[in-house]
Protein backbone atom coordinates (compact mmCIF):
# COMPACT_ATOMS: atom_id res chain seq x y z
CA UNK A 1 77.89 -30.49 17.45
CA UNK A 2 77.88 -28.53 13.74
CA UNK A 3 77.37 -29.84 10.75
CA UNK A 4 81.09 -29.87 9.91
CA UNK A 5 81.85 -32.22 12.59
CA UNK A 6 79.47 -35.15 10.57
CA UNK A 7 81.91 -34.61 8.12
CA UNK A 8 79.96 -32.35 5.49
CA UNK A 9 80.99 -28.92 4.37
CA UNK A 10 78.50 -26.19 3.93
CA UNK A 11 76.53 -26.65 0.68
CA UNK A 12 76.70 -30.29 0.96
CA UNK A 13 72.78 -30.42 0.46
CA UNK A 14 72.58 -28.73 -2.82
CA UNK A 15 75.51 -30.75 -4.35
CA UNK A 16 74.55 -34.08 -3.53
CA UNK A 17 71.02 -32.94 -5.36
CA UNK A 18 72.94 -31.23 -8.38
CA UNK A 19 75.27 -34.22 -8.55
CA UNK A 20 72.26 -36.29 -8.78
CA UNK A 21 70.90 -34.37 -11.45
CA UNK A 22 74.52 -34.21 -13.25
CA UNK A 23 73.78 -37.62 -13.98
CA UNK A 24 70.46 -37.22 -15.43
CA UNK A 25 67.98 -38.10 -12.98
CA UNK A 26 65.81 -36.19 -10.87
CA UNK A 27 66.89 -36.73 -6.91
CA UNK A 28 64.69 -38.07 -4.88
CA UNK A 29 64.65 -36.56 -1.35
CA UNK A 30 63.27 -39.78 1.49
CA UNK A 31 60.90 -38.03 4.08
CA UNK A 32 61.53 -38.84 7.33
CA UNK A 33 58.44 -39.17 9.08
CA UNK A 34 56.74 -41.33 11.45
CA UNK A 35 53.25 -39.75 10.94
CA UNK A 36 50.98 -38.13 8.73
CA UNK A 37 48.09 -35.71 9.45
CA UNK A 38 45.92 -37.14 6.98
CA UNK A 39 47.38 -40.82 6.73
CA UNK A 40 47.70 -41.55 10.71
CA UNK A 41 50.55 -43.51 11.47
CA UNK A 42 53.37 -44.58 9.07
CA UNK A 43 56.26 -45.98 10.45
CA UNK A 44 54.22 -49.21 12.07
CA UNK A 45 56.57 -50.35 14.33
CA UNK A 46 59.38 -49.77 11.90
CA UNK A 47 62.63 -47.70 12.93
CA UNK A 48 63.14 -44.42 11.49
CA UNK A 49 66.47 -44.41 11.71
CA UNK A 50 66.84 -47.84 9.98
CA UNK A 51 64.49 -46.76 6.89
CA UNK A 52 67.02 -43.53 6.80
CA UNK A 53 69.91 -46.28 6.14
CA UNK A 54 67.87 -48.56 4.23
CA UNK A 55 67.61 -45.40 1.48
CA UNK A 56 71.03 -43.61 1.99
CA UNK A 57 72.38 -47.70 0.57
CA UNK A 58 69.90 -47.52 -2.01
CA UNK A 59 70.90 -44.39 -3.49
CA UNK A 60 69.44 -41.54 -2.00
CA UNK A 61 71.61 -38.39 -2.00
CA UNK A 62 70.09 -36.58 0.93
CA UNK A 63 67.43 -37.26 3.47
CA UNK A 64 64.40 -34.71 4.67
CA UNK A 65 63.75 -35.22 8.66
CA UNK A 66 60.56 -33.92 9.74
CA UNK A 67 61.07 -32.83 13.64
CA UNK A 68 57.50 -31.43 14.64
CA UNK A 69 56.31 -33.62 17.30
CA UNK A 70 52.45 -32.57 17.92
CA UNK A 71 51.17 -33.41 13.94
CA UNK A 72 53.97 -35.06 12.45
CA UNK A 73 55.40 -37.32 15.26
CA UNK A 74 58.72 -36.18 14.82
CA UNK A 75 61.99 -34.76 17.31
CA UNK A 76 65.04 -33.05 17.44
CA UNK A 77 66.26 -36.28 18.89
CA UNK A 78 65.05 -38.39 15.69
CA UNK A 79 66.90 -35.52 13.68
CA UNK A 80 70.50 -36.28 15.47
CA UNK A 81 70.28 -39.86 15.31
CA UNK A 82 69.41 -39.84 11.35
CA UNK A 83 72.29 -37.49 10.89
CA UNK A 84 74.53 -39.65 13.20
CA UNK A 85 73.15 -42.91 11.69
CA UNK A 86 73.40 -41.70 7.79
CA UNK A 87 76.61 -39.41 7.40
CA UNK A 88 74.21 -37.81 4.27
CA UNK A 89 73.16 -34.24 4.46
CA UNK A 90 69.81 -34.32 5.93
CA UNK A 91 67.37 -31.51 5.25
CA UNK A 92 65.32 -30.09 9.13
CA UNK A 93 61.51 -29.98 8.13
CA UNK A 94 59.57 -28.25 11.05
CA UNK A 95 57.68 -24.97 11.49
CA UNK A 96 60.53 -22.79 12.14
CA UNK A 97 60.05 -19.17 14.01
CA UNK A 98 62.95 -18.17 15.42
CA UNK A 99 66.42 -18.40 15.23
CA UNK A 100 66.44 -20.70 18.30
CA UNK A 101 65.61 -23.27 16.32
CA UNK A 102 67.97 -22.57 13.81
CA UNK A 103 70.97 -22.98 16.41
CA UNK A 104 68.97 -26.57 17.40
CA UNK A 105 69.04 -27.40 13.74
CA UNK A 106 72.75 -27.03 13.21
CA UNK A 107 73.75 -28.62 17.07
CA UNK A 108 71.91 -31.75 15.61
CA UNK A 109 73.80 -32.39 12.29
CA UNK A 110 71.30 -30.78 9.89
CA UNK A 111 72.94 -29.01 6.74
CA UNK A 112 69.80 -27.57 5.58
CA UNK A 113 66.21 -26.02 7.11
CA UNK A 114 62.81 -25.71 5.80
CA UNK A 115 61.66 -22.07 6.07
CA UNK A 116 57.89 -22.35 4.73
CA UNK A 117 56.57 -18.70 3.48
CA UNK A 118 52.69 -19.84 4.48
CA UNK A 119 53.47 -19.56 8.23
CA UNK A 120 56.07 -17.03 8.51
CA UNK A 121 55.77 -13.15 8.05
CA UNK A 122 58.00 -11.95 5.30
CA UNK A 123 60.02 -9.85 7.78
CA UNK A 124 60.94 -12.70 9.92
CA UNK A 125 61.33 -14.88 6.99
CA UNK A 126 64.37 -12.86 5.81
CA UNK A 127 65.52 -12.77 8.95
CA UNK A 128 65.80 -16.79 9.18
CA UNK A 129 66.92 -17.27 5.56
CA UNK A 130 69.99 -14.67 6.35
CA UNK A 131 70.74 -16.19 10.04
CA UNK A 132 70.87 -19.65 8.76
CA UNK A 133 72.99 -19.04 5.88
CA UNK A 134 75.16 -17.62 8.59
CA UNK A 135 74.83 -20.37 10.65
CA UNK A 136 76.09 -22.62 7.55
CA UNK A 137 72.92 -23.95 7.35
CA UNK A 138 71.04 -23.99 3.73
CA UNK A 139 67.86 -22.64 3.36
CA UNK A 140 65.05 -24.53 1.98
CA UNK A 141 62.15 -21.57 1.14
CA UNK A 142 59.02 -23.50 0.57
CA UNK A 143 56.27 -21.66 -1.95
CA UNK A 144 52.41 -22.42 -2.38
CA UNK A 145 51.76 -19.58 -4.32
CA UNK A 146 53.10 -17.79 -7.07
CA UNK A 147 53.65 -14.96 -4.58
CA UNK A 148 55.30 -16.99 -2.03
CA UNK A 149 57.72 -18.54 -5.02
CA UNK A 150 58.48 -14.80 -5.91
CA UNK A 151 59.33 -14.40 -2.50
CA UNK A 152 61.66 -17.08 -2.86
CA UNK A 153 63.43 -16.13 -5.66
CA UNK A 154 63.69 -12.50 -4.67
CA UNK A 155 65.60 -13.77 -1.30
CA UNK A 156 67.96 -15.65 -3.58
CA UNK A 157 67.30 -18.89 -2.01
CA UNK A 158 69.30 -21.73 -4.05
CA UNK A 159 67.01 -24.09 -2.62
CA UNK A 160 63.19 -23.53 -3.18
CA UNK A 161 60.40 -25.79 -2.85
CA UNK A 162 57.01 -25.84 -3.98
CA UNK A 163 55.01 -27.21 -1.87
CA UNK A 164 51.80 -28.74 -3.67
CA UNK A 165 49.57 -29.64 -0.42
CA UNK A 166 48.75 -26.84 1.90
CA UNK A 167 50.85 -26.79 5.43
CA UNK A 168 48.50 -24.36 6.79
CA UNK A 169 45.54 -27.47 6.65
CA UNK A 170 48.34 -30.06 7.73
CA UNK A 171 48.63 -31.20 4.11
CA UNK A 172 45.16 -32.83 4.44
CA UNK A 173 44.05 -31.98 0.99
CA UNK A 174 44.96 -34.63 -1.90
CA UNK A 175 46.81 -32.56 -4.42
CA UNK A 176 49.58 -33.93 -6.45
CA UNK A 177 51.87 -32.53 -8.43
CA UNK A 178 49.43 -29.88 -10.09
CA UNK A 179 50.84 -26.74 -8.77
CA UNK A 180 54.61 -27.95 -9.77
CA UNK A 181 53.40 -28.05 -13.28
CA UNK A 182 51.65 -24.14 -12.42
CA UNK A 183 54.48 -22.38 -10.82
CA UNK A 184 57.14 -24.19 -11.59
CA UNK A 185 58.13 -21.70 -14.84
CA UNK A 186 58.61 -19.14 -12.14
CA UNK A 187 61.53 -20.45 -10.99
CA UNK A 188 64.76 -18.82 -12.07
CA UNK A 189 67.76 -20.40 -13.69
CA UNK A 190 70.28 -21.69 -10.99
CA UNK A 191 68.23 -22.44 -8.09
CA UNK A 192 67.42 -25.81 -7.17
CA UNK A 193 63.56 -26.72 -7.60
CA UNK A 194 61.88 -28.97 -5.40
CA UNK A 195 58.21 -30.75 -5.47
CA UNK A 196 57.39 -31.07 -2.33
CA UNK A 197 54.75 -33.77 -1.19
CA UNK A 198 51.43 -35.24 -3.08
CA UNK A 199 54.04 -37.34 -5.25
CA UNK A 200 52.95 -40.83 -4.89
CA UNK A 201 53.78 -42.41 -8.34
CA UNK A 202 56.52 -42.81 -11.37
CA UNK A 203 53.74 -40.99 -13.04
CA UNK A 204 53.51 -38.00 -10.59
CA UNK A 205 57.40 -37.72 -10.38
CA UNK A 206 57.58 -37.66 -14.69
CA UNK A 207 54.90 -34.30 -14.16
CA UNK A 208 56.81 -32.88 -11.59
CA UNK A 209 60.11 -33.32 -13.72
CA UNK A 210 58.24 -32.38 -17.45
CA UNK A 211 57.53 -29.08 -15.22
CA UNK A 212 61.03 -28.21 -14.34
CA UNK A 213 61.47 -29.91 -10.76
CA UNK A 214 65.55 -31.25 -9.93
CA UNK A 215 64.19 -32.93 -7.33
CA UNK A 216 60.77 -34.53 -5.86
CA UNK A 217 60.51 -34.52 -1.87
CA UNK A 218 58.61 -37.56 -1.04
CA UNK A 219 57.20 -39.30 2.09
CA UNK A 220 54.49 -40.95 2.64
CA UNK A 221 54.08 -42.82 -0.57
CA UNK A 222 57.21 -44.41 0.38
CA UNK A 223 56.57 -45.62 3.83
CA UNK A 224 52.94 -46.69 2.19
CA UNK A 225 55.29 -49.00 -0.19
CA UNK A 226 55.41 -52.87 0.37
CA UNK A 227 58.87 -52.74 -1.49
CA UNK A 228 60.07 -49.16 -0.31
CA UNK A 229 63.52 -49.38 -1.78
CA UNK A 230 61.67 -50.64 -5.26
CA UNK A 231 59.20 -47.24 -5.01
CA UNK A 232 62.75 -45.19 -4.60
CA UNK A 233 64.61 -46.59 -7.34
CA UNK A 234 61.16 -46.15 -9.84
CA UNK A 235 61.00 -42.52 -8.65
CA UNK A 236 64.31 -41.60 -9.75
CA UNK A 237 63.11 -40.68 -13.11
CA UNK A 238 64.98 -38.78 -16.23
CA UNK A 239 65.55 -34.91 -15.28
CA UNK A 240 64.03 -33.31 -18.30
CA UNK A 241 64.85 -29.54 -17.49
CA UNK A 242 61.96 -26.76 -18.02
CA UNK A 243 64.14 -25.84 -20.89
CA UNK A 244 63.38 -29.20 -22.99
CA UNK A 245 59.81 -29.00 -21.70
CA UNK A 246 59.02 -25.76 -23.43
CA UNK A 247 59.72 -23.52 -20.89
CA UNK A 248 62.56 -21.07 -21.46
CA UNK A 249 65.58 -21.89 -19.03
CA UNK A 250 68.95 -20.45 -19.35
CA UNK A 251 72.03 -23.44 -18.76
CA UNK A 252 72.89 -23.71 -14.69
């Protein structure tokens, strides 16, 4: 089963995001996950798949599925019934080594894959980014460093993350947006910058924008939320653009 046959078209990831920003807000990307390293369990008794609909009818462009099953509590099989469930492009967040897992990723409806820079060699992390562009998958290259985000942008990926907790501790520590508002300047014009995790406020989604992100990834603040629907509509704050922040930016 390919992505195509859920009735998206290659790209579809990036422009729901960009049409999201087209109309002046920075998209907010749900995180699909049913636990946390550092928070324990999060979806208490609730079903994942019914929280993915519950913010695809609230407005969410795209979702983020997270599929590793030993920290995060997550499956392939939770990633094909989101994708059946939703019909929106959903992004495949796992620790991805080989390009088995990219064929998995497209069978079960994904239109876009995490590659994270911390735990992959650069050799093999060119290799994924080029075999799941040719899979028609997106790439998602996920920075902690300033090194790892010049990585990213020397691969060309449209889609880069930084990732403000550190995946190689399980995104145990408490960071929030902080290292958005340090790298963020080192993103080029036309790629599609994402803040990935420690965003757990209207507050910390204003920072991440001010810095330059188009769109905050965000998880367990959300399933945290008595109201999570309210917490998504709040986080859908104005896009300001690194440009009108005082960072030079050329028009997309």
């Amino acid at each position: 089963m390919s992505v195509r046959s859920f009735g998206r078209s290659v790209g579809a990831f990036s422009a729901a995001l960009a049409a999201e920003n087209a109309a002046g807000r920075v998209a907010v990307i749900p995180d699909i996950k049913c636990v946390s390293p550092g928070e324990g369990a999060l979806a208490a008794g609730r079903d994942p798949v019914g929280m993915a609909r519950r913010f695809v009818a609230c407005g969410a462009p795209v979702l983020s599925v997270v599929t590793e099953p030993e920290h995060f509590g997550g499956s392939l099989e939770l990633l094909r019934a989101v994708a059946e469930a939703t019909q929106a492009p959903v992004l495949r967040k796992d620790l991805i080594a080989d390009v088995t897992q990219l064929d998995e990723t497209r069978a079960c409806g994904a239109a876009a894959v995490l590659l994270i820079c911390a735990t992959t060699d650069e050799p093999t992390l060119r290799t994924l980014y080029a075999e799941a562009l040719a899979r028609g998958l997106e790439p998602l290259v996920e920075a902690h460093t300033a090194a790892e985000l010049a990585l990213a942008m020397d691969l060309g990926a449209r889609l880069a993350g930084i990732n403000n907790r550190d995946i190689t501790v399980l995104e145990r520590d408490r960071s929030g947006p902080e290292l958005t508002e340090s790298l963020a300047s080192a993103a080029l014009a036309g790629r599609l910058l994402i803040s990935e995790s420690g965003i757990t406020s209207v507050a910390d989604a204003q920072r991440a924008a001010a810095a330059g992100a188009d769109a905050v990834l965000v998880g367990t603040a959300l399933w945290q939320a008595d109201d999570p629907e309210a917490l998504y509509q709040a986080l859908r704050v104005e896009r300001v653009g690194r440009g009108e922040a005082g960072v030079a930016r050329c028009d997309r």
